[in-house]
N, C-alpha and C. Protein backbone atom coordinates (compact mmCIF):
# COMPACT_ATOMS: atom_id res chain seq x y z
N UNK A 1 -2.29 60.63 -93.54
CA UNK A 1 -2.39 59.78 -94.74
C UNK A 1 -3.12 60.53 -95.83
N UNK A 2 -2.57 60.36 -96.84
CA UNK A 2 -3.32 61.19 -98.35
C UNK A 2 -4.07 60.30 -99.35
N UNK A 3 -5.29 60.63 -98.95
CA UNK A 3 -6.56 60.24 -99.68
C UNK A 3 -6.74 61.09 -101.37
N UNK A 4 -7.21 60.46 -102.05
CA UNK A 4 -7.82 61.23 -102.98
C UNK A 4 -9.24 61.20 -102.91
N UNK A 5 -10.31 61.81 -103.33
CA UNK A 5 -11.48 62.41 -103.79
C UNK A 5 -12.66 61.40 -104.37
N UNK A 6 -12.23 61.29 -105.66
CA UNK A 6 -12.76 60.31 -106.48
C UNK A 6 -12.87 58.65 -105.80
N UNK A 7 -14.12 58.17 -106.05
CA UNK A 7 -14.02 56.69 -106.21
C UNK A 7 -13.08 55.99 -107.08
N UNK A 8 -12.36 56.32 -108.41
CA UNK A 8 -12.11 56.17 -109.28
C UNK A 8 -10.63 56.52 -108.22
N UNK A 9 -9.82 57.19 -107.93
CA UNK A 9 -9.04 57.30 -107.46
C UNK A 9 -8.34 56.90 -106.52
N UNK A 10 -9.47 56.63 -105.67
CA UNK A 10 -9.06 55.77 -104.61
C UNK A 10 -9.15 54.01 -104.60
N UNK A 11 -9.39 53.56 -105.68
CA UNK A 11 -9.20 52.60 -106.02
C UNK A 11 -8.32 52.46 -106.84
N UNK A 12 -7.62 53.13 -107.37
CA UNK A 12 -6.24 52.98 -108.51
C UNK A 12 -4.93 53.44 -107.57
N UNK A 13 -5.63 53.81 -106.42
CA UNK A 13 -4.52 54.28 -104.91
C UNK A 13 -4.26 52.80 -104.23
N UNK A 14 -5.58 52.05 -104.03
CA UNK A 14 -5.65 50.80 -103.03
C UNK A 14 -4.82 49.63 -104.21
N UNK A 15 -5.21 49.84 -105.99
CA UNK A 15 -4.65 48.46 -106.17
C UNK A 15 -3.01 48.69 -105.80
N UNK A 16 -2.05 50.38 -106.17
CA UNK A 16 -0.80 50.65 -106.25
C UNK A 16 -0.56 50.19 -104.78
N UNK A 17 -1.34 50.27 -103.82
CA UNK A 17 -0.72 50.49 -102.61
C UNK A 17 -0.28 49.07 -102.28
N UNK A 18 -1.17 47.52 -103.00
CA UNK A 18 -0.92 46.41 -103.09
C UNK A 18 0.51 45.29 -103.46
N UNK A 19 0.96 46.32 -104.68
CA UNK A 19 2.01 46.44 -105.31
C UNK A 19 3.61 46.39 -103.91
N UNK A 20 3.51 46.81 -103.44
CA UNK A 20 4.62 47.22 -102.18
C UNK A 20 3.76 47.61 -100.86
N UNK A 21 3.97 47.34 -99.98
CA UNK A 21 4.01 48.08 -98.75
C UNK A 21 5.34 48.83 -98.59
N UNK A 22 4.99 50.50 -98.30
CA UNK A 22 5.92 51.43 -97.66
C UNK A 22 6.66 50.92 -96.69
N UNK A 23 5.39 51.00 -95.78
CA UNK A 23 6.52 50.76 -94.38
C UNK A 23 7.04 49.88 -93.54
N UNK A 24 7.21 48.76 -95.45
CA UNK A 24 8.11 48.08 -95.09
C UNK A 24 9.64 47.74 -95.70
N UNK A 25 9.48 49.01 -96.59
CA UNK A 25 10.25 48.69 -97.23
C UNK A 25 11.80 49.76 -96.97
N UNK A 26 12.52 49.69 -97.26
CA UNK A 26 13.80 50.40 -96.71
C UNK A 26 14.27 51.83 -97.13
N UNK A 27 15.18 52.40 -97.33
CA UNK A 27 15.17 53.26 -97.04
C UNK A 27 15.23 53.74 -98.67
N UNK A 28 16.06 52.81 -99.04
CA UNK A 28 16.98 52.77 -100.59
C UNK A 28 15.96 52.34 -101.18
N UNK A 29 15.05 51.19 -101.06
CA UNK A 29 14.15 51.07 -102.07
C UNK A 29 13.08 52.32 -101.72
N UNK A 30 12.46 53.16 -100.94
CA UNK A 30 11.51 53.65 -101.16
C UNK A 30 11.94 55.53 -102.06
N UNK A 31 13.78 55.33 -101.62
CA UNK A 31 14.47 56.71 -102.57
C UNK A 31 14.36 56.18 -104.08
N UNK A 32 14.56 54.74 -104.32
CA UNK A 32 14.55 54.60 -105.99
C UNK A 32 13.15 54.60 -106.58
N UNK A 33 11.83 54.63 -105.56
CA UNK A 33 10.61 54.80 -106.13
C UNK A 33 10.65 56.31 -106.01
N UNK A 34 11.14 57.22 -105.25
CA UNK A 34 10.98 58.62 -105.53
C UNK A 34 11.45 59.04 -106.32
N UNK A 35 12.44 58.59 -106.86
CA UNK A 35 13.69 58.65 -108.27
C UNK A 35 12.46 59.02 -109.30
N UNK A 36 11.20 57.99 -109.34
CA UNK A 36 10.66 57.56 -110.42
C UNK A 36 8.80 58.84 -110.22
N UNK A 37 8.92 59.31 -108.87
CA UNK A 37 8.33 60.23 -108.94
C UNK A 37 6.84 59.84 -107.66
N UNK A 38 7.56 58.75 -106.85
CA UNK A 38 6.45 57.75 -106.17
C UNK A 38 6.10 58.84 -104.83
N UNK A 39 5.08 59.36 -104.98
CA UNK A 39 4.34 60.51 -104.15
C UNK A 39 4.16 59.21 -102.71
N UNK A 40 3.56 58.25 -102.71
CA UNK A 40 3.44 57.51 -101.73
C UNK A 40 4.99 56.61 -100.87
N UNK A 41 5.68 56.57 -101.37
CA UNK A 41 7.20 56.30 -100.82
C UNK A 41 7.46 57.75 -100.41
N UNK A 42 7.55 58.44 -100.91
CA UNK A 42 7.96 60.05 -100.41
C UNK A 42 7.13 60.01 -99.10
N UNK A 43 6.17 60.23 -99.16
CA UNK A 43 5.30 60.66 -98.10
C UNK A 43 5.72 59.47 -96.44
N UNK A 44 5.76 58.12 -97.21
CA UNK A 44 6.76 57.23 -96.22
C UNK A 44 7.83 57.83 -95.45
N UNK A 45 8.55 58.01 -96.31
CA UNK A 45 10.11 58.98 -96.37
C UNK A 45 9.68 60.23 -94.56
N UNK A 46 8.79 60.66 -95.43
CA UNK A 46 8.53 62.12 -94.73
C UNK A 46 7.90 61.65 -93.50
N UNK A 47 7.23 60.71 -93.57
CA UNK A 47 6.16 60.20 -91.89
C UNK A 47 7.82 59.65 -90.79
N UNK A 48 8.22 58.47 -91.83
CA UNK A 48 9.66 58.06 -90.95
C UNK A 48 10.06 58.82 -90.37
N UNK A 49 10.73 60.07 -90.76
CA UNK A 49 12.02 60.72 -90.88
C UNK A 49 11.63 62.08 -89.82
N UNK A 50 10.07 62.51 -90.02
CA UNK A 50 10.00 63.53 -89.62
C UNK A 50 10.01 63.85 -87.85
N UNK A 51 9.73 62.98 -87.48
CA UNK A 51 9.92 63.43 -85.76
C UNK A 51 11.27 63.31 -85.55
N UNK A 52 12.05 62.35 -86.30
CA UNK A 52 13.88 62.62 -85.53
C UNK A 52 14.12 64.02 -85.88
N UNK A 53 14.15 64.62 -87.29
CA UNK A 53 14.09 65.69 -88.03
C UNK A 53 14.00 66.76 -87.14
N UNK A 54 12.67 66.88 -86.79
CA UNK A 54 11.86 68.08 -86.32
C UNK A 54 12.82 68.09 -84.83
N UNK A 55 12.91 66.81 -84.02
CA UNK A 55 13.47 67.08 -82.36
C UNK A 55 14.71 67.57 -82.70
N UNK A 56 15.42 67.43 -83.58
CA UNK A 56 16.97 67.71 -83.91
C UNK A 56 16.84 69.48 -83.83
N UNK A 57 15.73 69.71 -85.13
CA UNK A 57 15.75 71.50 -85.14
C UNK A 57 14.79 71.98 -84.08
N UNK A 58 13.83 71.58 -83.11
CA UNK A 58 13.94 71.99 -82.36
C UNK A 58 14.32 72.54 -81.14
N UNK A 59 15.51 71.15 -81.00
CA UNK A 59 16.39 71.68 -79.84
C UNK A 59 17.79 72.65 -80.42
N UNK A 60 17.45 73.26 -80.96
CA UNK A 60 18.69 73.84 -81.87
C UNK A 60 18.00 75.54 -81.83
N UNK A 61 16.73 75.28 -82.15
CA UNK A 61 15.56 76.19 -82.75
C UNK A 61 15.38 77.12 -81.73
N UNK A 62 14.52 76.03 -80.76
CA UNK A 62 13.61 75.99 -79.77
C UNK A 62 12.48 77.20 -79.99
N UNK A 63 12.16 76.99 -81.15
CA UNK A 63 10.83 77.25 -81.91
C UNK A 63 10.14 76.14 -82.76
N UNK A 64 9.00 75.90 -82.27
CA UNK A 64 8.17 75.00 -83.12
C UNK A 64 7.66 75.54 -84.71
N UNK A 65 7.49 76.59 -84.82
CA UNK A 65 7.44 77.32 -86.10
C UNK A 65 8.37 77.17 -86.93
N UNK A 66 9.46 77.51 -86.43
CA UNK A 66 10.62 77.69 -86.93
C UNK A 66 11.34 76.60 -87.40
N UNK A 67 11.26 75.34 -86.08
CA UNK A 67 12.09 74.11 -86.57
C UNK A 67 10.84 73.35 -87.20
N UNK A 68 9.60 73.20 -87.29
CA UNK A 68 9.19 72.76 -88.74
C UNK A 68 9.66 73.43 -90.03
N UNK A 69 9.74 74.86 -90.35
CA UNK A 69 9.76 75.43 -91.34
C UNK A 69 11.47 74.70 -92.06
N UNK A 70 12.31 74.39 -91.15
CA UNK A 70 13.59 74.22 -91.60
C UNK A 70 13.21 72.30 -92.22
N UNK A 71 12.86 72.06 -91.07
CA UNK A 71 12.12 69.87 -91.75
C UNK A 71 11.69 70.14 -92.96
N UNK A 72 10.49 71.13 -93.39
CA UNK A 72 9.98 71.27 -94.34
C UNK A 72 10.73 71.35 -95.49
N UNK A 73 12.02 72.53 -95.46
CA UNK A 73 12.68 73.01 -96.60
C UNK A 73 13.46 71.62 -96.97
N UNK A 74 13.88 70.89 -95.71
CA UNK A 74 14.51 69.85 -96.38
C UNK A 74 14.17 68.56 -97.10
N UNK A 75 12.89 68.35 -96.78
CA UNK A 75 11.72 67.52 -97.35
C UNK A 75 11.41 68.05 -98.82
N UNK A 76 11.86 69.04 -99.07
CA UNK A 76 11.33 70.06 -100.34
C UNK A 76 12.40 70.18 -101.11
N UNK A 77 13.75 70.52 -100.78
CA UNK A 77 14.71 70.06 -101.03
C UNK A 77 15.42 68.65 -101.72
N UNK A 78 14.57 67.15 -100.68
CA UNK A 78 15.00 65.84 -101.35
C UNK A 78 13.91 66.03 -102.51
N UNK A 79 12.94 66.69 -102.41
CA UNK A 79 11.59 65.94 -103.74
C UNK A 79 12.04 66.57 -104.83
N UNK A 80 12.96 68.05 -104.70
CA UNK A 80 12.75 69.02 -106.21
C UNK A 80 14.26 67.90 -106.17
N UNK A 81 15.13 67.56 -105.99
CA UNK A 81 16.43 67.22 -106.31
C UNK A 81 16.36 65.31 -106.40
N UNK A 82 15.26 64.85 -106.40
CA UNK A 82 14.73 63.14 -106.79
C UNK A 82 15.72 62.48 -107.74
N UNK A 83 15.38 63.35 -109.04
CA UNK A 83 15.90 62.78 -110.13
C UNK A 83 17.63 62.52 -109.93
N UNK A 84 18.25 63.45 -109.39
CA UNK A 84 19.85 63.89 -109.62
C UNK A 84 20.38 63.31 -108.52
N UNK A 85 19.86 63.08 -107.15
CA UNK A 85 20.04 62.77 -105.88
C UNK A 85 21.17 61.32 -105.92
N UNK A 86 22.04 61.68 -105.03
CA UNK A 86 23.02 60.40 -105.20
C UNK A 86 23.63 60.17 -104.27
N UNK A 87 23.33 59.63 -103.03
CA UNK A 87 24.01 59.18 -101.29
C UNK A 87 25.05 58.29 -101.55
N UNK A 88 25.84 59.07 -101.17
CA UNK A 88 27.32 58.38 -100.80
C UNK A 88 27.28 57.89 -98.87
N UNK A 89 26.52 58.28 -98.82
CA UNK A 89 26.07 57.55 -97.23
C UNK A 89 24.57 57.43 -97.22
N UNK A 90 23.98 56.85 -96.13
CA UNK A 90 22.61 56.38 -95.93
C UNK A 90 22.01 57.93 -95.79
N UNK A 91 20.73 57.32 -96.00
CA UNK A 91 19.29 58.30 -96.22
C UNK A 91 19.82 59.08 -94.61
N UNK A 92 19.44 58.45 -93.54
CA UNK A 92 19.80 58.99 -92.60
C UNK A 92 20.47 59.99 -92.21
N UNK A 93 21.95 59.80 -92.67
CA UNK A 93 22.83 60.81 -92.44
C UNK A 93 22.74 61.67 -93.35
N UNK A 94 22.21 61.63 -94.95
CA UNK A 94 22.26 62.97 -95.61
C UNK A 94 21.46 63.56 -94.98
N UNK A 95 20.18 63.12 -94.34
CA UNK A 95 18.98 64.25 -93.63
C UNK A 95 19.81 64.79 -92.43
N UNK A 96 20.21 63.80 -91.95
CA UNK A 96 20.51 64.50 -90.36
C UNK A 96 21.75 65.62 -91.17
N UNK A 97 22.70 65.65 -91.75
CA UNK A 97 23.25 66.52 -92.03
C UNK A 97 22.80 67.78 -92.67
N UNK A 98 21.40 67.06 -93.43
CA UNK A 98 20.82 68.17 -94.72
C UNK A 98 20.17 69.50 -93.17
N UNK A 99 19.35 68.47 -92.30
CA UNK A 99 18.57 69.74 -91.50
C UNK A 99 19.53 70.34 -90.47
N UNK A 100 20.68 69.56 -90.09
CA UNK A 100 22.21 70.82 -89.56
C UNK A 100 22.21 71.91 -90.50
N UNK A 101 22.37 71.49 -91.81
CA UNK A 101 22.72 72.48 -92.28
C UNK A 101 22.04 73.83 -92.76
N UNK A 102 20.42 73.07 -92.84
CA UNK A 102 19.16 74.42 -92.72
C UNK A 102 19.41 75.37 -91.32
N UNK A 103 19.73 74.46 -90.51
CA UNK A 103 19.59 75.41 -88.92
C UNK A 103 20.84 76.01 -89.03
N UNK A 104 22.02 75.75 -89.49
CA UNK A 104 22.79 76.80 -89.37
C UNK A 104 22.21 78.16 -90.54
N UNK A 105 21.73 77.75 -91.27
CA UNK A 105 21.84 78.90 -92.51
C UNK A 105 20.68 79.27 -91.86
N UNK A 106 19.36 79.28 -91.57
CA UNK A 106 18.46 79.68 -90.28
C UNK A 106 18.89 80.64 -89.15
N UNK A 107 19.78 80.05 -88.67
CA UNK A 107 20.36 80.86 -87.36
C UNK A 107 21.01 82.19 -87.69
N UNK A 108 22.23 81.88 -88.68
CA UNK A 108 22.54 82.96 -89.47
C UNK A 108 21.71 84.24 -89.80
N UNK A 109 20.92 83.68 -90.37
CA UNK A 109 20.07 84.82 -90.82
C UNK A 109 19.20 85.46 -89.43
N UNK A 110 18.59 84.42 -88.16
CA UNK A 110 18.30 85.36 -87.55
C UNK A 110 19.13 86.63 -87.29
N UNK A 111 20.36 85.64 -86.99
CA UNK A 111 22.07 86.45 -86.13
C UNK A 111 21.55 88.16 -87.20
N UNK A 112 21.95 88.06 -88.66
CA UNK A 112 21.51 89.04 -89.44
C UNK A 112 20.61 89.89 -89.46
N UNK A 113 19.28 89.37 -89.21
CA UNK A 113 18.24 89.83 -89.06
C UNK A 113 18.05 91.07 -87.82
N UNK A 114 19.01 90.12 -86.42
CA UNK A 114 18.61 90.59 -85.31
C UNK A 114 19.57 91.87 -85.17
N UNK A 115 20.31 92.07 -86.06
CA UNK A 115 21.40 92.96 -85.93
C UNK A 115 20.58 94.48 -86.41
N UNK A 116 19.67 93.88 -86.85
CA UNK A 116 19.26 95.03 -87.76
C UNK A 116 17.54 95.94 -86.98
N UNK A 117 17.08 94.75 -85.63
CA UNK A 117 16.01 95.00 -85.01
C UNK A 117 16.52 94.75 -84.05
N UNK A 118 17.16 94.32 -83.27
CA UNK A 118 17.95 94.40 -81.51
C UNK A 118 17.43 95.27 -81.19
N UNK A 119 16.87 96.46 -81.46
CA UNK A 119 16.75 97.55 -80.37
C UNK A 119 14.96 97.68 -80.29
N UNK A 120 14.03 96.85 -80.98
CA UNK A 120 12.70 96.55 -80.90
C UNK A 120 12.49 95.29 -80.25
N UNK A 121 11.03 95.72 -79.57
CA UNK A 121 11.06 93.97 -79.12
C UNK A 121 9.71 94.13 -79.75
N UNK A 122 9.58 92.64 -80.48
CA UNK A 122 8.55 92.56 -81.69
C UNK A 122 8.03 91.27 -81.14
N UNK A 123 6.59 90.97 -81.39
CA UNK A 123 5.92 90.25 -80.84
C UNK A 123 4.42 90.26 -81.99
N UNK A 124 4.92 88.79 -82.61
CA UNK A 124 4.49 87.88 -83.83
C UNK A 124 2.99 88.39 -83.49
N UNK A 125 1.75 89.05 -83.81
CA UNK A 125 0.62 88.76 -83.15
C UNK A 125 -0.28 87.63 -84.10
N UNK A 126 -1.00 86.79 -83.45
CA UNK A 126 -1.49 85.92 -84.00
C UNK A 126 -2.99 86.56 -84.38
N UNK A 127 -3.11 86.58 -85.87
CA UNK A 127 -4.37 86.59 -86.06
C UNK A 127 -5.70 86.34 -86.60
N UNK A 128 -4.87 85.06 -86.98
CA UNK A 128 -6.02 83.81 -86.98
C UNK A 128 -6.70 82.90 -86.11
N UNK A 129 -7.04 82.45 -85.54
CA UNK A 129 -7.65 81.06 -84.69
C UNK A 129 -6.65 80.23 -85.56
N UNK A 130 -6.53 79.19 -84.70
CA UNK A 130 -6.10 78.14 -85.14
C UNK A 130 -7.06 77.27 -86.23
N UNK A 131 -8.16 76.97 -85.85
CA UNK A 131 -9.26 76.48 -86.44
C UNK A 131 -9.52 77.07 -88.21
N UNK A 132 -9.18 78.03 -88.37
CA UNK A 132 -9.50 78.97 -89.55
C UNK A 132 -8.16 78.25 -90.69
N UNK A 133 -7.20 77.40 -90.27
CA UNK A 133 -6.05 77.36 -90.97
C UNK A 133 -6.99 75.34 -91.74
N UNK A 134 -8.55 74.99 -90.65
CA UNK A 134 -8.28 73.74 -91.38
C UNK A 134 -9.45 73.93 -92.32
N UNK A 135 -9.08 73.77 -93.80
CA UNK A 135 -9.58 74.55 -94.72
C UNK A 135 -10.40 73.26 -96.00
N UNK A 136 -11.36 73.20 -95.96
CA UNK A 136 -11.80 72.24 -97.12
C UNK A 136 -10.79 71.90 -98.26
N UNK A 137 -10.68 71.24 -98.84
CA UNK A 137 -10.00 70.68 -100.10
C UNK A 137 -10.25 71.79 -100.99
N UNK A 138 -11.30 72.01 -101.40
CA UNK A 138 -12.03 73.04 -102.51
C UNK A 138 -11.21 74.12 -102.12
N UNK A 139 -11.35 74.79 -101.30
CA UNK A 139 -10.95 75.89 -100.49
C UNK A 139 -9.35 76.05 -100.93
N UNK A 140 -8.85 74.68 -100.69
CA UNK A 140 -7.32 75.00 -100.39
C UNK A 140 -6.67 75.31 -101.97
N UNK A 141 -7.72 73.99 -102.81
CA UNK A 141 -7.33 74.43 -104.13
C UNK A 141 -7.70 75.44 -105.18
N UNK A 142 -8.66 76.34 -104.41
CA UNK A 142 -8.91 77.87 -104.72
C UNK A 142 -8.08 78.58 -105.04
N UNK A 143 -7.73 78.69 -103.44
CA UNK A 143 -6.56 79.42 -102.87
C UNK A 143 -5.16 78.79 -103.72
N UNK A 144 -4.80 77.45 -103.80
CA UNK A 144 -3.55 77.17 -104.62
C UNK A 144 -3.31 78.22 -105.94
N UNK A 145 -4.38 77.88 -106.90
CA UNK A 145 -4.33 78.59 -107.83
C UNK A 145 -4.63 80.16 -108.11
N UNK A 146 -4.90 80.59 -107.06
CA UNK A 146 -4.69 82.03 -106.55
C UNK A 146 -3.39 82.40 -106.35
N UNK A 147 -2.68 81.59 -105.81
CA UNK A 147 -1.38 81.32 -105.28
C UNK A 147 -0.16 81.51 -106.74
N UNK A 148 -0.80 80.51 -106.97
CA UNK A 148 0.28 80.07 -108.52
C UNK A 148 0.36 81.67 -109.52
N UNK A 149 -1.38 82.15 -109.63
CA UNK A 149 -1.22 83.07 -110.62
C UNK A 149 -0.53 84.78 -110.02
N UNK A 150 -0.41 84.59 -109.02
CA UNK A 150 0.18 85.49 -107.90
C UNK A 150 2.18 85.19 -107.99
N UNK A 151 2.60 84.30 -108.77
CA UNK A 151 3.87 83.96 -108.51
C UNK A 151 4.45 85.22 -109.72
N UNK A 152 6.18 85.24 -109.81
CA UNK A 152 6.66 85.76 -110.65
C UNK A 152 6.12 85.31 -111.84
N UNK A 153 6.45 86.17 -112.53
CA UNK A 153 6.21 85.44 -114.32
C UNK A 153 7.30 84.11 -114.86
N UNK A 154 8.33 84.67 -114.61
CA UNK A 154 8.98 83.59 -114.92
C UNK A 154 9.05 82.45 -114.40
N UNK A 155 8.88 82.67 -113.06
CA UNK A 155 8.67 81.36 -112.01
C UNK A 155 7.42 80.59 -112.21
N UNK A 156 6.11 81.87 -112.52
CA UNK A 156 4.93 80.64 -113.12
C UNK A 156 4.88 80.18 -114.08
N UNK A 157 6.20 80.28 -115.73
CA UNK A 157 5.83 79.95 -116.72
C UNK A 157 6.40 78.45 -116.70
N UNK A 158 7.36 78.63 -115.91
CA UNK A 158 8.57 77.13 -115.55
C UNK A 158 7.26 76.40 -114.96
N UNK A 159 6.70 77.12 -113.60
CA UNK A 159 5.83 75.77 -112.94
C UNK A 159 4.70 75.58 -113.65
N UNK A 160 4.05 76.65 -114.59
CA UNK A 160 2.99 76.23 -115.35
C UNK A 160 3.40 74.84 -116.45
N UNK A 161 4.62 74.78 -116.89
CA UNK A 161 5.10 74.14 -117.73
C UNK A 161 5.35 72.99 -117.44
N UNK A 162 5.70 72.96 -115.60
CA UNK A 162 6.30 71.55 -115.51
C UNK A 162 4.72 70.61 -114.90
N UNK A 163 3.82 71.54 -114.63
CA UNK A 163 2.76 71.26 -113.82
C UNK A 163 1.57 70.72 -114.89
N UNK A 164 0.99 71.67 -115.63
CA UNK A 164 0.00 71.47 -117.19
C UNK A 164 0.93 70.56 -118.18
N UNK A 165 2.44 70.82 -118.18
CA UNK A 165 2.46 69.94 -119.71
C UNK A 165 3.48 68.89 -119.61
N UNK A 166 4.06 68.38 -118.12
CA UNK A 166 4.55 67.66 -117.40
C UNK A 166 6.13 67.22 -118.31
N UNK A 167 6.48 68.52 -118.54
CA UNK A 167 7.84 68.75 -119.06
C UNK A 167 8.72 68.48 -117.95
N UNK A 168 9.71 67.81 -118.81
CA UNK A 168 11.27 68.15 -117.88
C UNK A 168 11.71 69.12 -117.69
N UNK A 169 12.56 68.99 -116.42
CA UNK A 169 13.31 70.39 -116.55
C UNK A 169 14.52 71.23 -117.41
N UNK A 170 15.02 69.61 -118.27
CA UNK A 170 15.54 69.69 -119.13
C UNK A 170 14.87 70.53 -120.77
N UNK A 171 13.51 69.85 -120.71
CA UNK A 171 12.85 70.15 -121.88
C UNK A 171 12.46 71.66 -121.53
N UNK A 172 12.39 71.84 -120.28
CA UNK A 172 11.71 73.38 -119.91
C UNK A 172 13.17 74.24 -120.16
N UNK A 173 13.90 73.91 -119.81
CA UNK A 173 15.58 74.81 -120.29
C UNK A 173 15.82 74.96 -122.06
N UNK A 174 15.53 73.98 -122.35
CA UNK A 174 15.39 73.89 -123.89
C UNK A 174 14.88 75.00 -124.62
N UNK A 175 13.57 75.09 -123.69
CA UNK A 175 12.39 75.35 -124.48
C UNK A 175 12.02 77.54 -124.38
N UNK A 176 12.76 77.68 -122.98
CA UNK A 176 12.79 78.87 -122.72
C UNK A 176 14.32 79.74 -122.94
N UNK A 177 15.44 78.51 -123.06
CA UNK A 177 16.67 79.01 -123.31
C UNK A 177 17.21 79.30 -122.14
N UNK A 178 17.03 78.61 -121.20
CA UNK A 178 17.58 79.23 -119.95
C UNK A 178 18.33 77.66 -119.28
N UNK A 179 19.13 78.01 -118.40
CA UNK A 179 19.95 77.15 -117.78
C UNK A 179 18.92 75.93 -117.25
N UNK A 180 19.88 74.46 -117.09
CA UNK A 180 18.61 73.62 -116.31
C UNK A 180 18.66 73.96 -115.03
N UNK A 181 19.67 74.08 -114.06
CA UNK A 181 19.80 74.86 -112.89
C UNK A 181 18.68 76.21 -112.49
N UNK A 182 18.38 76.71 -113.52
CA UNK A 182 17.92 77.91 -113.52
C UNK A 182 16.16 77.64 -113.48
N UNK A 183 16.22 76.39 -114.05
CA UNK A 183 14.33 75.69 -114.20
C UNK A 183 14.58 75.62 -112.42
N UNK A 184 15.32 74.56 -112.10
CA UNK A 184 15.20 73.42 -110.66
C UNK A 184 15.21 75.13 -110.03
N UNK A 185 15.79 75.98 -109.99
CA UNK A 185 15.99 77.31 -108.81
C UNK A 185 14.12 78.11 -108.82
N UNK A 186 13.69 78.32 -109.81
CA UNK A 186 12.26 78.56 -110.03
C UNK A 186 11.36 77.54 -109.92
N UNK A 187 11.46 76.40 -110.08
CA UNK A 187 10.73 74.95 -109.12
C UNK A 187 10.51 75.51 -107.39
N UNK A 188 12.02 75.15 -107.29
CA UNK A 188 12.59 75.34 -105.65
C UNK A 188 11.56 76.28 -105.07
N UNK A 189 11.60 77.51 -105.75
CA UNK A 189 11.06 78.88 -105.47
C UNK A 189 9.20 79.10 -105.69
N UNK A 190 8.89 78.19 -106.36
CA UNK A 190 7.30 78.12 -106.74
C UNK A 190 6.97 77.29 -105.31
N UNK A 191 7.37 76.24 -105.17
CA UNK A 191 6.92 75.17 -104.22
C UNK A 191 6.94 75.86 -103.11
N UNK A 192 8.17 76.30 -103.22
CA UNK A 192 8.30 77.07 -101.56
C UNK A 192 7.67 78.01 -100.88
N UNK A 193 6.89 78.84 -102.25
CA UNK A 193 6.33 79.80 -102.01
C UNK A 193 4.83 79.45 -101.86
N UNK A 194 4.18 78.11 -102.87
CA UNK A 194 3.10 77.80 -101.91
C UNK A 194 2.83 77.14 -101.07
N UNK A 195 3.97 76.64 -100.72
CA UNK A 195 3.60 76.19 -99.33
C UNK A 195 3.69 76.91 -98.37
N UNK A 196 4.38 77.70 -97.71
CA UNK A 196 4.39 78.39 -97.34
C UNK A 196 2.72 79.87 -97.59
N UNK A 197 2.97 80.08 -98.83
CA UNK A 197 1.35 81.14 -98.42
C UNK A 197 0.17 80.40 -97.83
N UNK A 198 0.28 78.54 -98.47
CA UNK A 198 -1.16 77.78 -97.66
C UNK A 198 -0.41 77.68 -96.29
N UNK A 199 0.81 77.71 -96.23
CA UNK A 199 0.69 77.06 -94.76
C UNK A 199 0.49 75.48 -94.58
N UNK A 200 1.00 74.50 -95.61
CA UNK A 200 0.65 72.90 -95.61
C UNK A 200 1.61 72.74 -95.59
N UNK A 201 1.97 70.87 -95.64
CA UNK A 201 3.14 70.40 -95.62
C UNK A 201 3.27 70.12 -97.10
N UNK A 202 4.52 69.70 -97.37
CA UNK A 202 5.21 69.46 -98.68
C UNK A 202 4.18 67.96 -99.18
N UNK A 203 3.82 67.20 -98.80
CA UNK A 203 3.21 65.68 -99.51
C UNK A 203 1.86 66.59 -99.56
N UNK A 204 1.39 66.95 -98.75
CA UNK A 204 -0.09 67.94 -99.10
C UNK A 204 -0.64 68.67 -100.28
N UNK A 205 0.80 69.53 -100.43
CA UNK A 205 1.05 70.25 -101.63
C UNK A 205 0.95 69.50 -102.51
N UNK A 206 2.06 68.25 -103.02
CA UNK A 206 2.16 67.67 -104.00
C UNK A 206 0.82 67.04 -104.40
N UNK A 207 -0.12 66.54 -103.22
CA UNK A 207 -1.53 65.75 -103.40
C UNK A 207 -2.36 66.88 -104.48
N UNK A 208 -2.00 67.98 -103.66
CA UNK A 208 -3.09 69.16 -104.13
C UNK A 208 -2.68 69.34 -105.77
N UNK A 209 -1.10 69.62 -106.17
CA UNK A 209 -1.27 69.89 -107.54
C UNK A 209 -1.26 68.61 -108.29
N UNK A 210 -1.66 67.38 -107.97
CA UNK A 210 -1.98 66.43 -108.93
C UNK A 210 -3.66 66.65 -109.65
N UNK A 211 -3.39 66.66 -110.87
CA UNK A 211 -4.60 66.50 -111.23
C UNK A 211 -5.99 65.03 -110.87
């Protein structure tokens, strides 16, 4: 569950949360509050959805690393694509189809990968503790913005833009001359990339870059 910080915050969390209960609400109403940008229906979304998700790519996987990393992309996937998103079948089946279709493009690339190291046997070494990955708030949002100023240029001017001056991606295409496709592909690519360097989940992330 995602707390905020502030007294002040967590009371403008408890009156919204009054407004609706999540988990009770369906599948379609909690996608038309994500439409609108509802971090707490999302995160619904993601608690529901995620253990069918994850058993699907793990028995496919049969890596726990691995078949989170594919749940993840697709969780990251419905949030950057909110606005445009349009089910011609239930929530259900676009996921169950969306994370088939990560594990094939996954597998692929091992298939690729392995073509190219088959003749090494490589062995991941771990060298952190586990313990070292659970990281204060302060800490994580250190590190975020370490993260961010570490991205491409162009990729941080899109997420600086959509993040500090809470532009569209329309207004950000406008504004740099570049395709709107071309904003959402450098979104895609910022998010992905910090989540992945923290190592969090996608609703984590989003908690973290709210001001």
């Amino acid at each position: 569950m995602l707390c905020r910080v502030t007294n002040t915050a967590i009371d403008c969390h408890s009156v919204y949360m009054e407004r609706y209960q999540p988990e009770t609400a369906t599948d379609s109403q909690l996608l038309e509050l994500i439409r609108k940008d509802d971090r707490v229906a999302f995160t619904e979304l993601y608690n529901r959805y995620w253990d069918k998700l994850f058993t699907v790519a793990m028995h496919r996987l049969n890596d726990e690393h691995e078949a989170e990393e594919v749940v993840q992309e697709v969780f990251l996937s419905l949030w950057q694509r909110r606005s445009t998103i349009e089910l011609t079948h239930s929530l259900n089946t676009y996921l169950s189809v969306a994370v088939k279709y990560r594990i094939i493009n996954h597998l692929d690339k091992q298939f690729r990968k392995k073509q190219h190291i088959d003749h090494l046997t490589i062995h991941a070494p771990r060298e952190l503790d586990s313990t070292s990955q659970w990281l204060s708030e302060k800490e994580l949002r250190t590190q975020l913005e370490q993260s961010i100023n570490r991205l491409p240029e162009k990729c941080r001017i899109v997420f600086l833009l959509s993040r500090e001056q809470n532009k569209t991606n329309a207004e950000i295409a406008a504004e740099l001359n570049i395709a709107e496709k071309t904003v959402e592909a450098h979104m895609t690519k910022a998010l992905s990339t910090l989540r992945q360097t923290l190592n969090i989940t996608i609703p984590l992330l989003l908690y973290l870059l709210e001001k």
